[in-house]
C-alpha atoms as a PDB file:
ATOM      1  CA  UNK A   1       0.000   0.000   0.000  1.00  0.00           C
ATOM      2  CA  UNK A   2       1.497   3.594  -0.712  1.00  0.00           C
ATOM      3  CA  UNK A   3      -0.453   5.364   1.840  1.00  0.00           C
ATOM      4  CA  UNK A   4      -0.151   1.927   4.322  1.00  0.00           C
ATOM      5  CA  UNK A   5       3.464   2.715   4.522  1.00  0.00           C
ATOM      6  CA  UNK A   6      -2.885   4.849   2.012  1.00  0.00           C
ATOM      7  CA  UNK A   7      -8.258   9.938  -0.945  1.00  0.00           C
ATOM      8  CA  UNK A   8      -2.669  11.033   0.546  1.00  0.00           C
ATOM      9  CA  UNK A   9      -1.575  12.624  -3.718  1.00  0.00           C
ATOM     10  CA  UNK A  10       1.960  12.942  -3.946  1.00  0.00           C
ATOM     11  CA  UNK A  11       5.873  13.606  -4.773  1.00  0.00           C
ATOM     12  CA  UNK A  12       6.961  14.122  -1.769  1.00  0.00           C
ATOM     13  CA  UNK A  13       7.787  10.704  -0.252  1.00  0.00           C
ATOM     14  CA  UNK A  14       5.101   9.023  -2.204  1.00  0.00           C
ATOM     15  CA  UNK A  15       6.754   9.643  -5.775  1.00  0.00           C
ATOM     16  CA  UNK A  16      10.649   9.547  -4.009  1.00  0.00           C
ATOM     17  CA  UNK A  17       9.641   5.900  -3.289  1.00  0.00           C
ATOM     18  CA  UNK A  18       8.646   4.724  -6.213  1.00  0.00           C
ATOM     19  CA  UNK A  19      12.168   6.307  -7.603  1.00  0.00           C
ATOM     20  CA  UNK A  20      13.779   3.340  -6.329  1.00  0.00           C
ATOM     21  CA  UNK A  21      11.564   0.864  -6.972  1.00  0.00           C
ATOM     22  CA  UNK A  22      10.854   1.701 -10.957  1.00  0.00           C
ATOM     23  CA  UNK A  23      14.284   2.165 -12.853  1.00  0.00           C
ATOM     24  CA  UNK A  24      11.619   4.308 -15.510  1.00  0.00           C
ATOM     25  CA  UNK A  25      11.608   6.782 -13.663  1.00  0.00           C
ATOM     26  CA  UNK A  26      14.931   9.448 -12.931  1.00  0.00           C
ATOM     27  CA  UNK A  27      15.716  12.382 -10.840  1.00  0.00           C
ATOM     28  CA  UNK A  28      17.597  15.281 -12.052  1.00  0.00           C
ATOM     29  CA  UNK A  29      18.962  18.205  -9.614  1.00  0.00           C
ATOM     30  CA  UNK A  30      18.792  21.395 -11.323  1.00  0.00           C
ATOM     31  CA  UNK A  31      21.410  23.260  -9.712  1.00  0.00           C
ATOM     32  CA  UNK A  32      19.420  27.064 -10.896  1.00  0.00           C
ATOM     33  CA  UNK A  33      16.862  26.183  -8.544  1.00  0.00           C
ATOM     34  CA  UNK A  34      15.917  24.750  -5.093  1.00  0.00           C
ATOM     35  CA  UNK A  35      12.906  23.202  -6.915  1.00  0.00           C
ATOM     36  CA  UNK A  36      12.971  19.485  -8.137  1.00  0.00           C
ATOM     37  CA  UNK A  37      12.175  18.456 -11.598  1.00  0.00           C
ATOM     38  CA  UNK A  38      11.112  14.571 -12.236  1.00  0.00           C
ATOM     39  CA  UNK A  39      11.693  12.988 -15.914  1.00  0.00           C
ATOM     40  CA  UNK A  40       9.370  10.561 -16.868  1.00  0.00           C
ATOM     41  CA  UNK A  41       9.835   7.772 -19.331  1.00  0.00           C
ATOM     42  CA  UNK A  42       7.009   5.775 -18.239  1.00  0.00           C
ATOM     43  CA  UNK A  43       3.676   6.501 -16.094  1.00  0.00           C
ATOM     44  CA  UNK A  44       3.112   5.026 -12.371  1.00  0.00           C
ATOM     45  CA  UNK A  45      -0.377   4.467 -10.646  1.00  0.00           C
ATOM     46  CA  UNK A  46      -0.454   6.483  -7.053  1.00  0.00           C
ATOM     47  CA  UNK A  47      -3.448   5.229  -5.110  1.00  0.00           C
ATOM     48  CA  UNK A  48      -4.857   6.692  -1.763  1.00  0.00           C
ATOM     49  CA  UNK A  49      -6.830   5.163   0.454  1.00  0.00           C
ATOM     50  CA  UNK A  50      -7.168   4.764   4.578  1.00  0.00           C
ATOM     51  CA  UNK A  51      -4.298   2.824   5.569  1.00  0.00           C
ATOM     52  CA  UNK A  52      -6.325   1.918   8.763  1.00  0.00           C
ATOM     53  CA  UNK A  53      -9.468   0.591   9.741  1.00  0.00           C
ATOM     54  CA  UNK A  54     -12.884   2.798   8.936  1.00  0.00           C
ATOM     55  CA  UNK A  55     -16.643   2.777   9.012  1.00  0.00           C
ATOM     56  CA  UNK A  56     -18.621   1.209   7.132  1.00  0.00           C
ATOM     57  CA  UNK A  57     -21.496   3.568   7.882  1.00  0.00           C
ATOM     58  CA  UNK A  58     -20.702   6.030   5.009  1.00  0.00           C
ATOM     59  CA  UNK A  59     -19.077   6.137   1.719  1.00  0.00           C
ATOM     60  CA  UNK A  60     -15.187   5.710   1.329  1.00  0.00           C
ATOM     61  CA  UNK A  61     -13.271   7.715  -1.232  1.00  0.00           C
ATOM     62  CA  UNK A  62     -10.363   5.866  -2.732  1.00  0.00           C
ATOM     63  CA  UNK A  63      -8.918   7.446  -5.762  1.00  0.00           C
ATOM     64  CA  UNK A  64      -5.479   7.158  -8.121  1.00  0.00           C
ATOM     65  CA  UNK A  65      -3.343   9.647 -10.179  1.00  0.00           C
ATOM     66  CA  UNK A  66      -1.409   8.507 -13.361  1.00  0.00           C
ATOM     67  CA  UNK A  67       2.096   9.954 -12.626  1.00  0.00           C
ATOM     68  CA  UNK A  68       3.523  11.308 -15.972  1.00  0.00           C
ATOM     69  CA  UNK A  69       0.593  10.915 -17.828  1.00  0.00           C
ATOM     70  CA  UNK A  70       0.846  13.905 -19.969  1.00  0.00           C
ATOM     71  CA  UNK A  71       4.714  13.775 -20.133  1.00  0.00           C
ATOM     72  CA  UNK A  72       4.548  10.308 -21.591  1.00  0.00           C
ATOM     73  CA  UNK A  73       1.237  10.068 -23.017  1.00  0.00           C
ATOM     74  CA  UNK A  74       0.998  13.827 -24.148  1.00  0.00           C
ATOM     75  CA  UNK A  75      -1.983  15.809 -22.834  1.00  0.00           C
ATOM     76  CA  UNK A  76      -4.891  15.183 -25.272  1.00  0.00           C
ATOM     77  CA  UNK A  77      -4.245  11.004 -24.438  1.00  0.00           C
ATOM     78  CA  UNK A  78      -3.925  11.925 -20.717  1.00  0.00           C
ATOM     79  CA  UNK A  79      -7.647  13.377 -20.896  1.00  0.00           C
ATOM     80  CA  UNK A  80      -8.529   9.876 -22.538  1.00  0.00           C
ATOM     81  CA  UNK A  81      -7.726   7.770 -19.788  1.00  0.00           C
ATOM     82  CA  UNK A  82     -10.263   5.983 -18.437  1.00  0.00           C
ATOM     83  CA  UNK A  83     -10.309   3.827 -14.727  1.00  0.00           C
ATOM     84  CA  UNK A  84     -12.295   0.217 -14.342  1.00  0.00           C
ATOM     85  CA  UNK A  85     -12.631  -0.363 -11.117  1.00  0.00           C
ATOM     86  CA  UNK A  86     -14.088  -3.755  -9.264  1.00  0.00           C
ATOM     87  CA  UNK A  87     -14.637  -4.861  -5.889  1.00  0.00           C
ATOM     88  CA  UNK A  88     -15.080  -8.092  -3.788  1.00  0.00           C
ATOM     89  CA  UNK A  89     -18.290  -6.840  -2.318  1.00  0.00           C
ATOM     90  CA  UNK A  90     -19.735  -3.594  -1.586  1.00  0.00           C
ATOM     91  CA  UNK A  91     -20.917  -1.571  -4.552  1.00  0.00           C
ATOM     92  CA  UNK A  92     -19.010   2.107  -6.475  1.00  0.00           C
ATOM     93  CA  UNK A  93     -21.867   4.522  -5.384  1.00  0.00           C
ATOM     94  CA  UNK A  94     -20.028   6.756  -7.870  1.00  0.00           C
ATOM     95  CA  UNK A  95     -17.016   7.449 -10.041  1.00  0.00           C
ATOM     96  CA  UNK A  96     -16.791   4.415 -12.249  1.00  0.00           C
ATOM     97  CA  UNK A  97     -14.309   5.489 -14.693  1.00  0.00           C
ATOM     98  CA  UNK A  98     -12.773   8.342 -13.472  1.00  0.00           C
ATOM     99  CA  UNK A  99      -9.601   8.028 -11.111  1.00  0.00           C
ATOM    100  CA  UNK A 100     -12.241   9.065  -7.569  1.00  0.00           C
ATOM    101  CA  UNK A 101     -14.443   6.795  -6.517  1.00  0.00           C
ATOM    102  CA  UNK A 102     -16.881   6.316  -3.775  1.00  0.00           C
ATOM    103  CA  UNK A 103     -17.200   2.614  -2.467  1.00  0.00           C
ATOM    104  CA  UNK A 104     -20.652   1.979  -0.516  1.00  0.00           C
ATOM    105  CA  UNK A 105     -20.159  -0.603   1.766  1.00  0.00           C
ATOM    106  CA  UNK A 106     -23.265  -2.054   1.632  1.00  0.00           C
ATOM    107  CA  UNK A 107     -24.715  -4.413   3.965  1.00  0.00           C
ATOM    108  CA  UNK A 108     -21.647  -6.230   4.900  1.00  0.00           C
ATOM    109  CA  UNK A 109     -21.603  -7.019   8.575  1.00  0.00           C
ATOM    110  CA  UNK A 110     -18.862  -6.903  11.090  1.00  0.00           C
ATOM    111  CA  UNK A 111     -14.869  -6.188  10.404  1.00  0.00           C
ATOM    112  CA  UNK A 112     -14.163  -7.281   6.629  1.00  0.00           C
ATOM    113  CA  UNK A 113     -11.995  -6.690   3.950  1.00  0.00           C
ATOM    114  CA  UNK A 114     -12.605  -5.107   0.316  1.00  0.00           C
ATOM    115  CA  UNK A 115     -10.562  -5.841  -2.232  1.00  0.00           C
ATOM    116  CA  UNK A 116     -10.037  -3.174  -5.064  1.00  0.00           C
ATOM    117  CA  UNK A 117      -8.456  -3.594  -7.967  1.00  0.00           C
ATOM    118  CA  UNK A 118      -7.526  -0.506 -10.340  1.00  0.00           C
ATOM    119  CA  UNK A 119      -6.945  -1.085 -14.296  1.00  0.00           C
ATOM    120  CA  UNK A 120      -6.214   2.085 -16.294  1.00  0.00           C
ATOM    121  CA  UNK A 121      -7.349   1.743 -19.981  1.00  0.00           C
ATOM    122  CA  UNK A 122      -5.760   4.285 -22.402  1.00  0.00           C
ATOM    123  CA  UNK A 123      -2.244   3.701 -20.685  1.00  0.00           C
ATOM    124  CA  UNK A 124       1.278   2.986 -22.077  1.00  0.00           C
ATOM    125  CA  UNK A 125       1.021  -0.692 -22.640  1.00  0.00           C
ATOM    126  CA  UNK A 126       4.671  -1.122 -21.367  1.00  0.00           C
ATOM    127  CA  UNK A 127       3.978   0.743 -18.282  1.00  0.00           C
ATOM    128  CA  UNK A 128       2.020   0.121 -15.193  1.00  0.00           C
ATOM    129  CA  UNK A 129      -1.715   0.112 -16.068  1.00  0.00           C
ATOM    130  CA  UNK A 130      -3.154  -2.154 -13.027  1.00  0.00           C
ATOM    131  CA  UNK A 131      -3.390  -2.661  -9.045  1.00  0.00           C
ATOM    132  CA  UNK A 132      -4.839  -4.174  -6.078  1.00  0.00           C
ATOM    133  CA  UNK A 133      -5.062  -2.919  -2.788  1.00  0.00           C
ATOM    134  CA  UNK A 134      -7.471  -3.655   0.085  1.00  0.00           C
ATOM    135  CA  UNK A 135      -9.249  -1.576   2.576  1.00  0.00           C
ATOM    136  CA  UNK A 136     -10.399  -2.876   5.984  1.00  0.00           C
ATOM    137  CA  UNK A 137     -14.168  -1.383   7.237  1.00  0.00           C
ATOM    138  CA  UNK A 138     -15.994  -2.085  10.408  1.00  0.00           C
ATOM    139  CA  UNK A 139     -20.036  -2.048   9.776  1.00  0.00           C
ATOM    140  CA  UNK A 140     -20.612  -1.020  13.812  1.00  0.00           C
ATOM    141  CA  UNK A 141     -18.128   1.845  14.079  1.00  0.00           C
ATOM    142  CA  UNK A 142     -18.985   5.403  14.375  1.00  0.00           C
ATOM    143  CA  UNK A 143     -15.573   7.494  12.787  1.00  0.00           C
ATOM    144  CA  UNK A 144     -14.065   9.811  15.704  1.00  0.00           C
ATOM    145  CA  UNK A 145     -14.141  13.775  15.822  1.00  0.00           C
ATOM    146  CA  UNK A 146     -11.243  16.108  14.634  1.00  0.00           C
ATOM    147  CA  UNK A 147     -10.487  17.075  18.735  1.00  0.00           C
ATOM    148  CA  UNK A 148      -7.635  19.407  17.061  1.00  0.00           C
ATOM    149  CA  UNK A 149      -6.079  20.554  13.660  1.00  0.00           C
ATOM    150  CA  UNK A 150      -2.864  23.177  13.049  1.00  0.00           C
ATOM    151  CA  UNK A 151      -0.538  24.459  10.384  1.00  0.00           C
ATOM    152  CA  UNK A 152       2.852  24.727   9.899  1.00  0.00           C
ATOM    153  CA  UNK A 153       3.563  26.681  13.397  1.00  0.00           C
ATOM    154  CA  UNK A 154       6.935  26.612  15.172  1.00  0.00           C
ATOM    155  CA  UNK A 155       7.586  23.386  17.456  1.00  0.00           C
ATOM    156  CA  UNK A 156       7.025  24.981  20.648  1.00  0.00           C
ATOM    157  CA  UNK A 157       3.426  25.947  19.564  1.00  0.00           C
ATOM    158  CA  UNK A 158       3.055  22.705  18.183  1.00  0.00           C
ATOM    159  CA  UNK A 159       4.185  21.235  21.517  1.00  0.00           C
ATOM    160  CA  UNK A 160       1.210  22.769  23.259  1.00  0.00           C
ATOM    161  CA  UNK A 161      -1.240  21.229  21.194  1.00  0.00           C
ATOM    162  CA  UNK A 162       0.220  17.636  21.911  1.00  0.00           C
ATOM    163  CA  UNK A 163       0.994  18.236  25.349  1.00  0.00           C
ATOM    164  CA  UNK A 164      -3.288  18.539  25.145  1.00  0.00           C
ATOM    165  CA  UNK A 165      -4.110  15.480  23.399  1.00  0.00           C
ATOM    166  CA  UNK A 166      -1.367  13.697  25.692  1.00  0.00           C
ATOM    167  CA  UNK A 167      -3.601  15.011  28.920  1.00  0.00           C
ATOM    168  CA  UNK A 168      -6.735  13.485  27.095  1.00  0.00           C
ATOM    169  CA  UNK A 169      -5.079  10.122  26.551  1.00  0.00           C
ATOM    170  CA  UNK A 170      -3.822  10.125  30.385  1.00  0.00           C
ATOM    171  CA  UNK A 171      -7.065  10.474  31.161  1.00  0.00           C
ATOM    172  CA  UNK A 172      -8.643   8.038  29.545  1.00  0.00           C
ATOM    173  CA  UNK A 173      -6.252   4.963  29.300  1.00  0.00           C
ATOM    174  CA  UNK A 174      -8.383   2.874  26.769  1.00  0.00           C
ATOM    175  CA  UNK A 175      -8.170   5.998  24.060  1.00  0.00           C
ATOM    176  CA  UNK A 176      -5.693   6.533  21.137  1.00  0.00           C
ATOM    177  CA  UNK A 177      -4.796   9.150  19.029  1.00  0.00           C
ATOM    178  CA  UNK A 178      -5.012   9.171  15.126  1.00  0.00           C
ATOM    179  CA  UNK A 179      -1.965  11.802  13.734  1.00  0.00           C
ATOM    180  CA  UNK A 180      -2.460  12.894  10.346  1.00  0.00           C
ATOM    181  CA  UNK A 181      -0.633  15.114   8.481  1.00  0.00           C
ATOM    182  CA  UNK A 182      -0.633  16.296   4.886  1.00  0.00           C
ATOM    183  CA  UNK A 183       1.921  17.737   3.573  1.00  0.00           C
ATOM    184  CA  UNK A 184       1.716  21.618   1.284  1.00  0.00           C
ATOM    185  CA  UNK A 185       1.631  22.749  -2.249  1.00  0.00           C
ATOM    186  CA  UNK A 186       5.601  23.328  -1.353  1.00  0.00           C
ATOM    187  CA  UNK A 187       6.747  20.773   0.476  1.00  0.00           C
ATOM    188  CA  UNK A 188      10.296  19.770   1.547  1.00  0.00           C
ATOM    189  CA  UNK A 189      11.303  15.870   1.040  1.00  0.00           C
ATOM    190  CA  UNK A 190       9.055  13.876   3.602  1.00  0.00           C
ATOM    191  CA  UNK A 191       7.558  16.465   5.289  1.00  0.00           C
ATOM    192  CA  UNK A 192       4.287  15.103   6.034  1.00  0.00           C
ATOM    193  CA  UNK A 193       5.961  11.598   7.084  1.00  0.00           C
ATOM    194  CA  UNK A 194       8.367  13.484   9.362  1.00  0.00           C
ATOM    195  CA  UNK A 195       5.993  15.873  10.710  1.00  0.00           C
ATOM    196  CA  UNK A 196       3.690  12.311  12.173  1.00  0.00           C
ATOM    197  CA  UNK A 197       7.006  11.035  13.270  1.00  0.00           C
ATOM    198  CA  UNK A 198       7.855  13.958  15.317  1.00  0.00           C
ATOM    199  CA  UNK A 199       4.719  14.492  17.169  1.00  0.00           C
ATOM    200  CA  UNK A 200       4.524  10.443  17.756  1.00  0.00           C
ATOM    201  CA  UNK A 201       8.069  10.709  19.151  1.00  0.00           C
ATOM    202  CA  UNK A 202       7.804  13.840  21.280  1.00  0.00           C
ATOM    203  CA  UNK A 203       4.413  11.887  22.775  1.00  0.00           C
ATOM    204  CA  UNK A 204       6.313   8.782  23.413  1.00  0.00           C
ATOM    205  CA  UNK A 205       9.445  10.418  24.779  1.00  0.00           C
ATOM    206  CA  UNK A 206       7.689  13.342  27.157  1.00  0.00           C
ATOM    207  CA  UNK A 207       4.534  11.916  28.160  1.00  0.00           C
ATOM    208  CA  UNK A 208       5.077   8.117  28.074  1.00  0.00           C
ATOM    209  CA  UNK A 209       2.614   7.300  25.700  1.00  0.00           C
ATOM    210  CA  UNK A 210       2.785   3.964  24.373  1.00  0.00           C
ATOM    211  CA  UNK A 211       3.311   3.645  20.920  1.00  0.00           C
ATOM    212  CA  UNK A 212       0.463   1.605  19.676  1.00  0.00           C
ATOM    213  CA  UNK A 213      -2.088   4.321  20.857  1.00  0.00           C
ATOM    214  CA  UNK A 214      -0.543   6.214  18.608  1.00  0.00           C
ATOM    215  CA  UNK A 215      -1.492   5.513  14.663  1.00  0.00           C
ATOM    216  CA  UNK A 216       0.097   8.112  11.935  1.00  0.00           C
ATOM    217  CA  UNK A 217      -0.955   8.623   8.484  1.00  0.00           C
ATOM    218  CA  UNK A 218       0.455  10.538   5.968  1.00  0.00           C
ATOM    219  CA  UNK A 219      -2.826  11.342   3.991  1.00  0.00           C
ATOM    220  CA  UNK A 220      -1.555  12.982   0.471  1.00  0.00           C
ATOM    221  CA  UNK A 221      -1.259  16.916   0.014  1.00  0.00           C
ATOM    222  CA  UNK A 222      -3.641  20.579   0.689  1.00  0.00           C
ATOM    223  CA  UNK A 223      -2.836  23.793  -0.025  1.00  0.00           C
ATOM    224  CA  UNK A 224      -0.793  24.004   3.549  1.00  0.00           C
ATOM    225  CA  UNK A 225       0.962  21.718   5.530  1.00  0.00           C
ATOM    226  CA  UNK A 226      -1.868  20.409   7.836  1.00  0.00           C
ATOM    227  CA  UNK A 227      -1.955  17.958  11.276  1.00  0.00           C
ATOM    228  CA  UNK A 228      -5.004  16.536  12.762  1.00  0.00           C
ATOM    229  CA  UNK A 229      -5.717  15.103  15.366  1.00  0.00           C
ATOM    230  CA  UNK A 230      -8.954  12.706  16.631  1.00  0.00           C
ATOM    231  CA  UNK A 231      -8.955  10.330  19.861  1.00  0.00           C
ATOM    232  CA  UNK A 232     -11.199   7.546  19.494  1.00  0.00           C
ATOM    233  CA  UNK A 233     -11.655   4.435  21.968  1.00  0.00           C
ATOM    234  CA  UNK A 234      -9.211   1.226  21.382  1.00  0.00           C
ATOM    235  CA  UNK A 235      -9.814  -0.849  18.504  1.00  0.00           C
ATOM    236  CA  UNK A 236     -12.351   1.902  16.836  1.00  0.00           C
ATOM    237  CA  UNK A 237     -11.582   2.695  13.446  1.00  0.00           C
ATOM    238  CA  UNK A 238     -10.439   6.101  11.901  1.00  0.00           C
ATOM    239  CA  UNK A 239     -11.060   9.489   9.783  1.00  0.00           C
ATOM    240  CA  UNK A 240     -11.852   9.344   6.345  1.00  0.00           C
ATOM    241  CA  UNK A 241      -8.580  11.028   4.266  1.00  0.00           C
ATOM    242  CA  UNK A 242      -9.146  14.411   2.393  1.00  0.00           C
ATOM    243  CA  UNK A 243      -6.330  15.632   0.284  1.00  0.00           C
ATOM    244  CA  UNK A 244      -7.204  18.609  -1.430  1.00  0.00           C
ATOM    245  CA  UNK A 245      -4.345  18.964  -3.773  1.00  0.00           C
ATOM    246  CA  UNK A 246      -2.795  16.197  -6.423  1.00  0.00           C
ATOM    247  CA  UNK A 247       0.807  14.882  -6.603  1.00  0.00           C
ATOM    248  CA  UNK A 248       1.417  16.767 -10.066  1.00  0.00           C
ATOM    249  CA  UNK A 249       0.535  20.342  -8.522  1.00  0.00           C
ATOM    250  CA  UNK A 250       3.242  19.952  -5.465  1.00  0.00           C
ATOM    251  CA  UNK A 251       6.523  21.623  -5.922  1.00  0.00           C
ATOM    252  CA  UNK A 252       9.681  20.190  -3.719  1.00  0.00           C
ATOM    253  CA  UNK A 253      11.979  22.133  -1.880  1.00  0.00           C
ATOM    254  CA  UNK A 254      14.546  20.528  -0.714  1.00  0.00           C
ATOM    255  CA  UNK A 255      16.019  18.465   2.044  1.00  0.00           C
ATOM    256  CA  UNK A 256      13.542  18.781   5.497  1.00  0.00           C
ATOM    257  CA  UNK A 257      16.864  18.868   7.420  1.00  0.00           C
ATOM    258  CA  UNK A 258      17.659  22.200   5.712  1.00  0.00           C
ATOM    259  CA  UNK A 259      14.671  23.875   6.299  1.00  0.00           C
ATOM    260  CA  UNK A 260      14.341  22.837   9.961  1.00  0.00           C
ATOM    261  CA  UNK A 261      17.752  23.890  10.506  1.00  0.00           C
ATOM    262  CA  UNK A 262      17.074  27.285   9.576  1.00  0.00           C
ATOM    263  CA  UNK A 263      14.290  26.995  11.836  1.00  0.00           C
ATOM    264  CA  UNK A 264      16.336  25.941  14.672  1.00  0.00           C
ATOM    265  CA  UNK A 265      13.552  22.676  15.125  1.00  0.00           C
ATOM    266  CA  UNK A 266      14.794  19.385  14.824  1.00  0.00           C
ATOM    267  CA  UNK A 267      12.499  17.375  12.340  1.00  0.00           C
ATOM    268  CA  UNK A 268      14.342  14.020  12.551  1.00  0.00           C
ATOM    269  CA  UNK A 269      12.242  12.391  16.069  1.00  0.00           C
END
């Protein structure tokens, strides 16, 4: 799963993954600008979807991006492309051939998987064209609340907010927290990833929390680096994703440890 490792969308560490694990695909540093180019010779599938357990009690956006489509395939085939989705059980309530769909769980009962399987039609026949992923729903369980959401603000400001939520686990043993982040339009390398790993560390180290009450997602890309936070009971299941932006709008910056540095934050838990 990209986003298990996850409706995010996504260069940042999403994209710099998949650099090592399709040759296709090569970086090149431009040494005029901070900003990283990519070079596509063939197109990669990017799905998003919950990387946790989630209700089954409403629809579940899972969606994909074809990375390099209009670089390999030009634009007018890009705007061709079309999506077949299919599922073990449960039903598309909308979206069938486009790259967001809606799944409707249906009337299964209890904690069960759905298998999804993706196949582009319209793609470069030597490049990837098809996946399958799963997504785990529980019929009975009601998603939690946001209890807290902020931006990019300094690390002491950020520690406030998570010396809250750690108060609300103390108090309530049997809770956990659900971290997750999205990274911004301009994004350093990892920056969403090492923005959950941060505030998962600083809760482990300063207020003893153990670390499976603590579940992180890195949920895809908005407009501005974002972190929420929701406390539901043990074994509940979590928040719906909602990345705003796609993976070909980002721009990166740069190294994280640069741009903390300047800061004078650490970044690295």
């Amino acid at each position: 799963m990209e986003l298990i490792s996850g409706l995010k969308a996504m260069y940042m560490f999403r994209v710099f993954t998949l650099l090592f694990c399709c040759c296709g695909v090569v970086f090149l540093a431009q040494p005029t600008t901070a900003q990283q180019k990519w070079d596509y010779s063939c197109t990669l599938l990017d799905l998003l979807y919950p990387s946790y357990v989630v209700s089954g009690r409403s629809p579940i956006p899972l969606s994909v991006e074809v990375l390099g489509a209009k670089e390999v395939l030009g634009e007018e085939m890009a705007k061709r492309l079309t999506y077949e989705w299919t599922l073990s059980q449960g039903q598309i309530a909308s979206g069938q051939g486009t790259p967001r769909i809606l799944v409707r769980p249906n009337e299964i009962r209890g904690v069960a998987d759905i298998l999804v399987n993706m196949r582009l039609i319209g793609g470069h026949p030597a490049c990837e064209t098809e996946k399958s992923f799963s997504i785990k729903i529980d019929s009975e369980c009601i998603p939690p609340n946001k209890l807290d959401e902020y931006g990019d603000i300094s690390y002491g400001d950020e520690k406030a907010h998570l010396d809250n939520i750690a108060a609300k686990l103390a108090a309530d043993p049997t809770s956990i927290v659900y971290i997750l982040t999205y990274a911004g339009r301009a994004s350093c390398f990892w920056e969403a990833q090492s923005r959950a790993a941060r505030a998962k560390q600083y809760l482990i180290k300063q207020h003893e929390i153990q670390e499976p009450r603590i579940i992180t997602a890195d949920n895809g890309y908005r407009e501005n680096l974002t972190v929420e936070l929701f406390i539901a009971p043990r074994g509940s299941c979590g928040p719906l994703p909602t990345p705003t932006v796609p993976t070909s709008e980002i721009r990166l910056e740069g190294s994280c440890q640069e741009k903390y540095q300047k800061r004078n934050e650490p970044i690295e838990p």
